[in-house]
Protein backbone atom coordinates (compact mmCIF):
# COMPACT_ATOMS: atom_id res chain seq x y z
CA UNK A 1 0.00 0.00 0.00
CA UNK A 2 2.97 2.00 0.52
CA UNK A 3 4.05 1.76 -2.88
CA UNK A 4 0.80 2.60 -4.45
CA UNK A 5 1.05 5.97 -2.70
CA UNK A 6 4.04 6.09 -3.54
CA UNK A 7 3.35 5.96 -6.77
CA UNK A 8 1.08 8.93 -6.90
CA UNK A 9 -2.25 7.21 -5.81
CA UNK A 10 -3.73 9.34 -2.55
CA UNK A 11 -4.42 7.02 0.35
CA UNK A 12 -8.25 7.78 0.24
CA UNK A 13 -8.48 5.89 -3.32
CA UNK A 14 -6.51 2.66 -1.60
CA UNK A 15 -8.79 0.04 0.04
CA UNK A 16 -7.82 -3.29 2.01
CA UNK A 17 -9.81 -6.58 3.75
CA UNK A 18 -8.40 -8.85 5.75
CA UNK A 19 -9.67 -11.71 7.47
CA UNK A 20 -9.12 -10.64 11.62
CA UNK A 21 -10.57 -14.30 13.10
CA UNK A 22 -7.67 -14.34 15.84
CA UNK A 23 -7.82 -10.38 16.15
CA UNK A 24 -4.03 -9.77 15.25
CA UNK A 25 -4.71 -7.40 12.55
CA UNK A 26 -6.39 -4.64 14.29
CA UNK A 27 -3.19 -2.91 14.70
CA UNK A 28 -1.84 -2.41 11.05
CA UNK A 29 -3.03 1.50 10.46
CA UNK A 30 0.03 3.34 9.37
CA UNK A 31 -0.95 6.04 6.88
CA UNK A 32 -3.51 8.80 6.66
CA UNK A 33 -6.09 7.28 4.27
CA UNK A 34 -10.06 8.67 5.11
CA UNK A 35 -13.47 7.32 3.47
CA UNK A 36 -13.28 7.33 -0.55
CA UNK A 37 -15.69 8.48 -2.49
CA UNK A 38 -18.43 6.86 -4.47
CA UNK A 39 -17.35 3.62 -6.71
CA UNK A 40 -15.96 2.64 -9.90
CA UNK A 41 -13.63 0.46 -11.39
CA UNK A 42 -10.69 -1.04 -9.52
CA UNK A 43 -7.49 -2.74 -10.02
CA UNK A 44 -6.77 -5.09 -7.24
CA UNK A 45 -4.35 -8.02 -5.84
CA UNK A 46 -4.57 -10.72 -3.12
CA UNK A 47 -1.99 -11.05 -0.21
CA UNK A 48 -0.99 -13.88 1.83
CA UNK A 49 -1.47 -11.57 4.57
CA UNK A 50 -1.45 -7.24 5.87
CA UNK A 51 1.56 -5.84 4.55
CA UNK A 52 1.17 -1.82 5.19
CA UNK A 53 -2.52 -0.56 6.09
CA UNK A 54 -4.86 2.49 6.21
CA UNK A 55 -6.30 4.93 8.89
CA UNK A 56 -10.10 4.67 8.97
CA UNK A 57 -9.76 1.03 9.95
CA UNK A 58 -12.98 -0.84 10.93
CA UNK A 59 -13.71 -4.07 12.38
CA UNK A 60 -16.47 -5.91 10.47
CA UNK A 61 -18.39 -9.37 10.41
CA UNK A 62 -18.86 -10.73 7.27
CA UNK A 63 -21.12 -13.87 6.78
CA UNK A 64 -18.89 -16.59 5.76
CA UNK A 65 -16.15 -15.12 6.72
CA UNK A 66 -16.34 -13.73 10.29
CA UNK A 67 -14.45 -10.90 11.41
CA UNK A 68 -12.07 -8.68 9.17
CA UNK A 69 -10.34 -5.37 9.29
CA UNK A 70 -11.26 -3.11 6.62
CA UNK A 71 -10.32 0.42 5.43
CA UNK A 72 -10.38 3.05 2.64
CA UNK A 73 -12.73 3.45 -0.21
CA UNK A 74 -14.16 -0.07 -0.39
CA UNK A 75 -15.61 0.02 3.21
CA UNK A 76 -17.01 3.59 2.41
CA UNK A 77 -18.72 1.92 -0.48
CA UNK A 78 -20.47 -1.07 1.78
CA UNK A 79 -21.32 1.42 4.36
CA UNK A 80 -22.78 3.52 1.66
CA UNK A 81 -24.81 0.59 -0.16
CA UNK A 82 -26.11 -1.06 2.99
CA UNK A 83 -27.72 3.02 3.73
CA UNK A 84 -28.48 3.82 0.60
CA UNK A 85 -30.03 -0.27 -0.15
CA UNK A 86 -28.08 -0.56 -3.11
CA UNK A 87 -29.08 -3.84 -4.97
CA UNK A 88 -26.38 -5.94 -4.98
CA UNK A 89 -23.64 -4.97 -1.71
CA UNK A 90 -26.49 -4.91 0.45
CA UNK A 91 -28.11 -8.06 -0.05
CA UNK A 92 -24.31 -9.45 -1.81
CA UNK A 93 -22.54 -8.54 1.43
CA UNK A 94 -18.56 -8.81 0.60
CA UNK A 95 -18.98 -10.12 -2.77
CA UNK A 96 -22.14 -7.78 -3.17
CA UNK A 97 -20.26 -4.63 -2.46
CA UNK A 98 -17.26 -5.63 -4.29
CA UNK A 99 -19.43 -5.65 -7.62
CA UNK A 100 -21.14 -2.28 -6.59
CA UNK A 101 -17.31 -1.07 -6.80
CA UNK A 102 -16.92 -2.33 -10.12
CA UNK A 103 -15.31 -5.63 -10.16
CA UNK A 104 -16.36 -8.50 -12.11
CA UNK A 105 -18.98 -11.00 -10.16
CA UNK A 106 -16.49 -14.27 -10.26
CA UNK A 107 -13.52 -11.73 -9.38
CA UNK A 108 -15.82 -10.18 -6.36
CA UNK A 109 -16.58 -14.20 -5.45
CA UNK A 110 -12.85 -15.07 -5.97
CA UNK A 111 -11.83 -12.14 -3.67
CA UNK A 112 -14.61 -12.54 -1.12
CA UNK A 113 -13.31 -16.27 -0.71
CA UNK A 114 -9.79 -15.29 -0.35
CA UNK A 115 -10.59 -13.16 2.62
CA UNK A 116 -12.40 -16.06 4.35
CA UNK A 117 -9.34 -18.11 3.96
CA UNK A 118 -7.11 -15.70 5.45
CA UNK A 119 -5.66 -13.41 2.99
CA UNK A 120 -5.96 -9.36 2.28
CA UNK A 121 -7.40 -8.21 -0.23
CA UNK A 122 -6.03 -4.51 -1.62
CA UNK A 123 -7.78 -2.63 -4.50
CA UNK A 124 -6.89 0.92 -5.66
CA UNK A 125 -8.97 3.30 -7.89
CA UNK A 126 -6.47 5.28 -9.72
CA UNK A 127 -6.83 7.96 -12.32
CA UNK A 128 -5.95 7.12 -16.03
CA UNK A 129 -1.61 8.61 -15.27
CA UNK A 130 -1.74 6.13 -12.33
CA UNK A 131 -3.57 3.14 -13.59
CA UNK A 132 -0.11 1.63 -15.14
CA UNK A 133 1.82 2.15 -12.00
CA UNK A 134 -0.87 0.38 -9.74
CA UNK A 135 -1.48 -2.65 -12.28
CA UNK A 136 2.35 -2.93 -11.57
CA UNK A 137 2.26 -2.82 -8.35
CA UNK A 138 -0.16 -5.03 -7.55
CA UNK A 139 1.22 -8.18 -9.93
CA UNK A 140 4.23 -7.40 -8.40
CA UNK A 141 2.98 -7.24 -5.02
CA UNK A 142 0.27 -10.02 -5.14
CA UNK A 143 0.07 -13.83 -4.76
CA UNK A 144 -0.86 -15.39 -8.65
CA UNK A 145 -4.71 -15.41 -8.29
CA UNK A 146 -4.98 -17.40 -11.29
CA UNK A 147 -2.75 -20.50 -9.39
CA UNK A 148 -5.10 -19.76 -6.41
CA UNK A 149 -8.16 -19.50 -8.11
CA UNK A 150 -6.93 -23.21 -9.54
CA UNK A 151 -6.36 -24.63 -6.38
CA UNK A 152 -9.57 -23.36 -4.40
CA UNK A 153 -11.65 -25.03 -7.92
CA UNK A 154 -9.32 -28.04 -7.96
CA UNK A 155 -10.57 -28.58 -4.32
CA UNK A 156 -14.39 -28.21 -5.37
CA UNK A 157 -14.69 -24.24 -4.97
CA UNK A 158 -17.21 -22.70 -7.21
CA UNK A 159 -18.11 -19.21 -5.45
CA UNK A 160 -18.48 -17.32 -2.50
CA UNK A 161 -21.33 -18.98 -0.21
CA UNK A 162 -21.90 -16.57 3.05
CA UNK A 163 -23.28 -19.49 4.46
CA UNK A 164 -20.49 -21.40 4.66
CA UNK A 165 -18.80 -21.45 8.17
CA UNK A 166 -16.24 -19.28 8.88
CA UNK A 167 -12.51 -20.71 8.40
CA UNK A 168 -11.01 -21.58 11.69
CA UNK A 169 -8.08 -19.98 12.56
CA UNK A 170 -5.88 -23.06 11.97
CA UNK A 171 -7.37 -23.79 8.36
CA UNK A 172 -6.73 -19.63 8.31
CA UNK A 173 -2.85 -20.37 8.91
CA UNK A 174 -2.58 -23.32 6.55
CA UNK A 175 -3.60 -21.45 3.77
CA UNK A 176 -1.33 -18.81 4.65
CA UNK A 177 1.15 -21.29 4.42
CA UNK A 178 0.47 -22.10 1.12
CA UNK A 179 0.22 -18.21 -0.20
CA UNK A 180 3.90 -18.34 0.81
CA UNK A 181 4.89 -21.61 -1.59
CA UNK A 182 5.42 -19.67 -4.80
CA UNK A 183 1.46 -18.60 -5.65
């Protein structure tokens, strides 16, 4: 996240998830970013875990995932669709408000399924000068969500179901684990 400031991309336009189920994330706000505005399309990469973090941050529960720490634009966006009854992020929780911001249904379900396994999900919204630089960053930064998706379909994944039970927090660290074996 550091880099995609960095980079040019203001903090407020820089969102991240992360699955919180043993409550050792609440502590990763390091930068200045406040609520973004409104939604539209995003460029974003999975994480086998927080690496950097944003002001603002909020603890959430998520069905089928459980708790999470969330900041920046994205979490402005679900706040703002579950007030404003947006079809889709209100009734699609995670996944829901994910496509409200723009991203692709099976990306939204890919993502949303990734943070009940344990990782972090970080999306930016840059302008047009910045979009290169993020796309970058992100591959660069990220854990190959095409090897991932693989694995979680090779193992009988086909979306996001919010009423699936929570990971526990030892399935949480074995996936974790794995997002460290060359994904």
């Amino acid at each position: 996240m550091r880099d995609l400031e960095a980079a040019g991309i203001p903090a407020r336009n820089i969102s991240l998830v992360v699955n919180d189920v043993d409550g050792t994330q609440k502590s990763i706000a390091t930068t200045d970013a406040g609520p973004g505005a409104g939604t539209g399309a995003a460029v974003g990469g999975v994480a086998g875990g927080a690496a950097g973090a944003l002001a603002g941050l909020g603890m959430l529960a998520i069905p089928g995932v459980g708790p999470v720490v969330a900041a920046g634009w994205l979490v402005a966006t679900a706040v703002g669709a579950v007030a404003g009854g947006a079809a889709g992020a209100a009734v699609g929780g995670i996944t829901g408000t994910f496509v409200a911001a723009g991203i692709d249904e099976s990306d939204a379900d890919f993502y949303a399924e990734t943070i009940r396994r344990g990782g972090t999900v970080v999306t930016a919204k840059p302008d047009d000068e910045h979009r290169a630089a993020a796309e970058q960053i992100l591959s660069r930064r990220a854990v190959n969500a095409v090897k991932l998706r693989k694995l979680y379909q090779d193992a009988g994944w086909k979306s996001f179901d919010p009423a699936a039970p929570a990971f526990t927090q030892s399935e949480i660290d074995a996936e974790r684990r794995r997002y460290k074996t060359g994904l």
